[in-house]
Protein backbone atom coordinates (compact mmCIF):
# COMPACT_ATOMS: atom_id res chain seq x y z
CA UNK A 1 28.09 5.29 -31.51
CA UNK A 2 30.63 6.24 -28.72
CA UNK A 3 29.50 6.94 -24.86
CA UNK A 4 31.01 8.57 -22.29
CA UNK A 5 31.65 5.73 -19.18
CA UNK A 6 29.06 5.30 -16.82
CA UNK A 7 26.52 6.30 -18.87
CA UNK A 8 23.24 3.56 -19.10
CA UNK A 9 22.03 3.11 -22.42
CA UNK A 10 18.63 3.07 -23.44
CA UNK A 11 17.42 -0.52 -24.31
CA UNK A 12 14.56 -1.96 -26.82
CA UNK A 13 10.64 -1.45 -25.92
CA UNK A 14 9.45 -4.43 -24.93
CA UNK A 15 6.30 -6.34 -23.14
CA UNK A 16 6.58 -7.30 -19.15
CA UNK A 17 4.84 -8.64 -16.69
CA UNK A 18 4.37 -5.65 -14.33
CA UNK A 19 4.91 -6.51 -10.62
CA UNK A 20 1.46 -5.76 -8.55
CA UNK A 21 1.49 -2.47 -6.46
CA UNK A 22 -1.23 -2.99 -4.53
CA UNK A 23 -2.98 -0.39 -2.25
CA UNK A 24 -5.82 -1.83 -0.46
CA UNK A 25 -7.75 0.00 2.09
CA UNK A 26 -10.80 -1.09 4.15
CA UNK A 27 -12.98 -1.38 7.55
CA UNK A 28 -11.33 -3.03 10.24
CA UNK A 29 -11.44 -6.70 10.15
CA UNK A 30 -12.23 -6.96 6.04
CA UNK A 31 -9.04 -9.23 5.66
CA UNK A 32 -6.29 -6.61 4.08
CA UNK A 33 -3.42 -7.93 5.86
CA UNK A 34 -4.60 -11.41 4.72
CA UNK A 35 -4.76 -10.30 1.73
CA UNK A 36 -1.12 -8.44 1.78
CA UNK A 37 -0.10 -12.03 3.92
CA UNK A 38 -0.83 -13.92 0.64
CA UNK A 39 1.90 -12.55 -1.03
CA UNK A 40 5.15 -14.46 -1.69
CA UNK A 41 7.90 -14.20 0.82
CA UNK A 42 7.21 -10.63 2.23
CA UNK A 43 8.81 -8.24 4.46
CA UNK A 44 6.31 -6.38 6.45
CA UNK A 45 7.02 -2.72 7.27
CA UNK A 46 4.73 -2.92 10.45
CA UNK A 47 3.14 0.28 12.20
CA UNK A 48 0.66 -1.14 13.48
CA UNK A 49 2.30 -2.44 17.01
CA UNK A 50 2.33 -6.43 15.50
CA UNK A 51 0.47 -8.90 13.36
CA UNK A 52 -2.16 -11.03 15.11
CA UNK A 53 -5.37 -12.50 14.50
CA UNK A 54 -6.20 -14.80 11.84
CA UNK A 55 -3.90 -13.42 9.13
CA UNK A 56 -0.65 -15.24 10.72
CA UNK A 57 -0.50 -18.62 10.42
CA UNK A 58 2.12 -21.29 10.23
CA UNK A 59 2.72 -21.45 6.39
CA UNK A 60 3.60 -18.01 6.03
CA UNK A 61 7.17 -17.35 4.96
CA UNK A 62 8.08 -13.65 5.46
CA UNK A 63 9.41 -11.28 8.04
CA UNK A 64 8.49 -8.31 9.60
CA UNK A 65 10.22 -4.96 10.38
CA UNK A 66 8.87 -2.35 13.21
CA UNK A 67 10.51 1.26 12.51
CA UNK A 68 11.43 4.03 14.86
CA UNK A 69 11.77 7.16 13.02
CA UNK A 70 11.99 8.79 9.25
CA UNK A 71 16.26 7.60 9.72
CA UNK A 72 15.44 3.81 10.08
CA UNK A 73 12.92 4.24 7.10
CA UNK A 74 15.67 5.25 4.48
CA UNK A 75 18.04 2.59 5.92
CA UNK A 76 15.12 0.13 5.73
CA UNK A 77 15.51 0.89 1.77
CA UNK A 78 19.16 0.30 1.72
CA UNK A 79 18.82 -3.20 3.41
CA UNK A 80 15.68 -4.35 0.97
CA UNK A 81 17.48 -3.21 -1.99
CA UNK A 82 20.38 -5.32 -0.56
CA UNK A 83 17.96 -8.65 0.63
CA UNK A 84 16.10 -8.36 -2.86
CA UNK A 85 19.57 -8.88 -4.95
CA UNK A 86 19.90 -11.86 -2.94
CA UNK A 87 16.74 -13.32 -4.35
CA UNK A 88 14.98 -12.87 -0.38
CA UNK A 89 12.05 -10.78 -0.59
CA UNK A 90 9.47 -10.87 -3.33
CA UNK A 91 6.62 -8.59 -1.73
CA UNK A 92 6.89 -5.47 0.60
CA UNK A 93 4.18 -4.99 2.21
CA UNK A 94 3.46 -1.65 4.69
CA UNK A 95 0.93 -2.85 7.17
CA UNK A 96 -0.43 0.03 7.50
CA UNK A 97 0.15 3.32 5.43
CA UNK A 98 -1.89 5.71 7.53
CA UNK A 99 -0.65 4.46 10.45
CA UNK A 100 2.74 5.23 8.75
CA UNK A 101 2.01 8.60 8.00
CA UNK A 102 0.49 9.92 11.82
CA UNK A 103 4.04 8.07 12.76
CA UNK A 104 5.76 10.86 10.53
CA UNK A 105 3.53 13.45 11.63
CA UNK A 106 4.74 12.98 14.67
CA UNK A 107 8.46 13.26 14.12
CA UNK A 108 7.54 16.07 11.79
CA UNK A 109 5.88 17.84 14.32
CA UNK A 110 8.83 17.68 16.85
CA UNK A 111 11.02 19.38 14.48
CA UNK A 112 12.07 22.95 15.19
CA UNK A 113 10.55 25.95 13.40
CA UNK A 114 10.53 29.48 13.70
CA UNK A 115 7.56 29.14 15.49
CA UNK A 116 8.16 26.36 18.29
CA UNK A 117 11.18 24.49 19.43
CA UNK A 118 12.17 21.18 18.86
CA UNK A 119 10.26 18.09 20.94
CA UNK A 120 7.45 20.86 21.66
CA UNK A 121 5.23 18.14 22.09
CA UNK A 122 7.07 16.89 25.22
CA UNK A 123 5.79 19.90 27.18
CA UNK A 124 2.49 21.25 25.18
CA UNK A 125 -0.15 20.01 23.72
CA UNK A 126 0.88 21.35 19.56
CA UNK A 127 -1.30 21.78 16.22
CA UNK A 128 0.20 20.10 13.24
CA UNK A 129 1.18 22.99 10.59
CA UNK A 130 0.62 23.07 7.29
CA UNK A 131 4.11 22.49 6.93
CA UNK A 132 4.10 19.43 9.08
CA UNK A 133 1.87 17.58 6.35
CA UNK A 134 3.97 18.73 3.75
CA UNK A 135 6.66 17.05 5.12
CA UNK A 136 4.41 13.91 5.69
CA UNK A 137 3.73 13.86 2.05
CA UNK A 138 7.24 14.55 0.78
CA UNK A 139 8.54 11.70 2.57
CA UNK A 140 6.01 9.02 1.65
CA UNK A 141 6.08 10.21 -2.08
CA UNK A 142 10.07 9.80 -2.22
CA UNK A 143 9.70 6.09 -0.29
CA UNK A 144 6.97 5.17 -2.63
CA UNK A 145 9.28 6.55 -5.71
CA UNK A 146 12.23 4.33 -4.38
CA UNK A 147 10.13 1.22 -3.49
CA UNK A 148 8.03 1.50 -7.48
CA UNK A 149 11.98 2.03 -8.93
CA UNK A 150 13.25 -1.70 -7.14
CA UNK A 151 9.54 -3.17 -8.02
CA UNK A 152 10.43 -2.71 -11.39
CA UNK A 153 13.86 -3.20 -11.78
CA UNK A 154 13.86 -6.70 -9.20
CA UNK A 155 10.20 -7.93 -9.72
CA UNK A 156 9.12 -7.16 -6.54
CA UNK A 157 5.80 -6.91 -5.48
CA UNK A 158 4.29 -4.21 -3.02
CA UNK A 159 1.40 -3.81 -1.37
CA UNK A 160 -0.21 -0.79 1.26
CA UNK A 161 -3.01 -1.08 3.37
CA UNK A 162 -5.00 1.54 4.52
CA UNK A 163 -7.87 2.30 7.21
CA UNK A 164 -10.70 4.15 5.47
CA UNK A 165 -11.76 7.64 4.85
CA UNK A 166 -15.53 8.13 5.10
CA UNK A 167 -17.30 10.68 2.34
CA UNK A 168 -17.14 14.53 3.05
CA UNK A 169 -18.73 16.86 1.01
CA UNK A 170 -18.16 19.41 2.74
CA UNK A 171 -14.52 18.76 2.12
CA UNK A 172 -14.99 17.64 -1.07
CA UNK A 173 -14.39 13.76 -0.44
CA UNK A 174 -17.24 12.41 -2.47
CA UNK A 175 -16.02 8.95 -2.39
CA UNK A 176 -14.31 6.41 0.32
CA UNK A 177 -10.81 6.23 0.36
CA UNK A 178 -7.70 5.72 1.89
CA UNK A 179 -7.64 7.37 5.62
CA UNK A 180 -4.41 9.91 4.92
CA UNK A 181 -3.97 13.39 3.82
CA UNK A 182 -5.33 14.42 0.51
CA UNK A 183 -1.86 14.83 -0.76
CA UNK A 184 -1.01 11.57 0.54
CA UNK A 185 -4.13 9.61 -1.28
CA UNK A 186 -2.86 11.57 -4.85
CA UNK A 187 0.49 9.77 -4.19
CA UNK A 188 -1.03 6.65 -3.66
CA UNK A 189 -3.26 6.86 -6.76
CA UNK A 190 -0.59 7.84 -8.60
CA UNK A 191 1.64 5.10 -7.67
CA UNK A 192 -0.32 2.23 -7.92
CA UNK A 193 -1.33 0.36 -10.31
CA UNK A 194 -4.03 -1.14 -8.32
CA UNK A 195 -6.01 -0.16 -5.38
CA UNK A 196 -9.61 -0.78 -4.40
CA UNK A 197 -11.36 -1.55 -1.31
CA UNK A 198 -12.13 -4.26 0.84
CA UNK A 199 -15.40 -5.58 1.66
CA UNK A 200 -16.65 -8.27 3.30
CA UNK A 201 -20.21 -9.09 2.26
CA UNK A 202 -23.01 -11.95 1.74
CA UNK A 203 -23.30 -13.69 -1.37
CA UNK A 204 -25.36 -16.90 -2.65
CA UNK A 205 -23.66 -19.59 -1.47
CA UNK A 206 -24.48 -21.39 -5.09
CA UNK A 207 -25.56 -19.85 -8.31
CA UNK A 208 -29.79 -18.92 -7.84
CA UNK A 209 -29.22 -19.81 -3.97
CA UNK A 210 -30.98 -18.44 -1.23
CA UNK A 211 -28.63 -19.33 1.29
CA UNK A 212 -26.12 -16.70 1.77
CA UNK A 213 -22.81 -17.26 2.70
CA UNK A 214 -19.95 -14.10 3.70
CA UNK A 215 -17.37 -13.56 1.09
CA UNK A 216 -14.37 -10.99 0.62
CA UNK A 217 -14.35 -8.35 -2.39
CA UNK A 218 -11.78 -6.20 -3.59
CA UNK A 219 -13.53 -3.74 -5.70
CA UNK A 220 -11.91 -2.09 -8.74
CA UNK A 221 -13.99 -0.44 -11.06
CA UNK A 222 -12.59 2.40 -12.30
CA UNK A 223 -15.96 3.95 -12.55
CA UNK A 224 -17.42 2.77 -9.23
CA UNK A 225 -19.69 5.96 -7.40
CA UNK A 226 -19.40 4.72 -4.25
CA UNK A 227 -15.47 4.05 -3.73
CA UNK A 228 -12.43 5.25 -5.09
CA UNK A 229 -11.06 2.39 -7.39
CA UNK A 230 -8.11 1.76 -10.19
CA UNK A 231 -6.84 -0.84 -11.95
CA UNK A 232 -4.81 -1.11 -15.17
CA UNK A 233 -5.84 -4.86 -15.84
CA UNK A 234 -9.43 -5.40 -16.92
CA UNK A 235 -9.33 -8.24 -16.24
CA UNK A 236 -10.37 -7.35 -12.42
CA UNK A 237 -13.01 -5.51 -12.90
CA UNK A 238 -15.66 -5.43 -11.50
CA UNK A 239 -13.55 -6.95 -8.89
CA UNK A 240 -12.17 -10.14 -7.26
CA UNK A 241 -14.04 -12.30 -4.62
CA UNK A 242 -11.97 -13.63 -1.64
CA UNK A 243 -8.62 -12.21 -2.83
CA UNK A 244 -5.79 -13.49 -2.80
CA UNK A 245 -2.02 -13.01 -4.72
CA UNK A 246 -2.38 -16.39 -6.78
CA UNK A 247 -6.49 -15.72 -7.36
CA UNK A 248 -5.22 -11.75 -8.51
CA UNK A 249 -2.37 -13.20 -11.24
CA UNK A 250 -4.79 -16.08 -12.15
CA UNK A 251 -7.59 -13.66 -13.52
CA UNK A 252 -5.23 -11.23 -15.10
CA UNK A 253 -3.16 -14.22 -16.97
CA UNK A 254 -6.58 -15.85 -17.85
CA UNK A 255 -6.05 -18.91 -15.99
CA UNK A 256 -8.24 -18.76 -12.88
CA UNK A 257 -11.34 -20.87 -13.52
């Protein structure tokens, strides 16, 4: 069969270890950027004004990258498509993804419309439009896109954390969940292929113990009432105790005793 040039042929189905796209979202203090921190070799897309506290420590390997606007975003892409070819980073982590998105709200909302000039927030207090969320979402759905696209074609892991979004009924948020837009959290769901939240909690210290001891959970069962949880690996479910990346690949591969 002939082909025009340029053109990228299909290849055989086959079986492959799918790179983790974590989201993880939780209370304050829970442990997510531990959690992301455990990752090999990340780069860490940081909002949230520096890392600090007990999840930095001395045998972490990474970097991290504070950005300014939507324009440093998309050349952030360029440079970790570029740093990933050269066999650098192996997780990108976004520390945190709401914290992300009120960034772009931001910018959004000192755009110009036909109803307010540009950098209106300068000299008035503004309302975010409808519009202004739109544009939130459209952006972190095509960085999202782009990031899951270079997870799969260079193995590299990502991982989101998130703040949490209490129940609403009124607003028909039945479940906790990641603290963005509605459009935002469908992204997120969509994109992932595992998210779950965060909890820290007091367990037996040993099997039939009374003595209780405070442990770490990511929850991911699909069907939990309380949370909104997914996971493609069954592995994980109902969820892992003090997570970590090795403790995560060890139950799905079977080999974490």
């Amino acid at each position: 069969m002939t082909t025009s040039p340029g053109i990228k042929l299909p290849t055989p189905i086959k079986a492959s270890a799918s790179p983790l796209r974590l989201a993880v979202y939780g209370d304050g203090g829970t442990g997510k950027t531990t959690l992301a921190l455990s990752f090999p070799y990340p780069l860490v897309i940081d909002t949230d004004g520096g890392l600090e506290g007990d999840a930095v420590s001395e045998d972490i390997i990474g970097e991290e990258w504070h950005p300014d606007g939507w324009r440093d975003l998309n050349a952030l892409y360029t440079l970790i498509k570029q740093r990933t070819g050269e066999k650098a980073y192996k997780t990108i982590v976004i520390d945190s993804i709401d914290t992300l998105c009120r960034f772009l709200l931001h910018e959004a909302s000192d755009l110009p419309t036909r109803d307010r000039p540009k950098n209106a927030s300068e000299s008035e207090l503004i309302t975010a439009t409808q519009q202004d969320y739109g544009k939130v979402s459209n952006a972190v759905d095509i960085f999202l896109t782009k990031l899951k696209v270079l997870s799969k074609e260079r193995g590299v892991h990502i991982v989101l954390t998130s703040a949490v979004r209490l129940p609403d009924p009124d607003k028909g948020r039945t479940k906790r969940t990641f603290d963005v837009q509605p459009a935002v959290e469908a992204n997120i769901k969509y994109w992932s292929n595992l998210y779950g939240e965060l909890e820290v909690t007091e367990l037996p210290k040993e099997k039939g113990s009374k003595e209780m001891e405070e442990h770490r959970i990511l929850w991911t069962k699909a069907s939990d009432r309380v949370r909104n949880n997914k996971t493609r690996w069954a592995a994980l479910r109902p969820g892992v105790t003090n997570p970590t990346f090795d403790k995560i690949v060890g139950v799905i591969e079977g080999t974490w005793k």
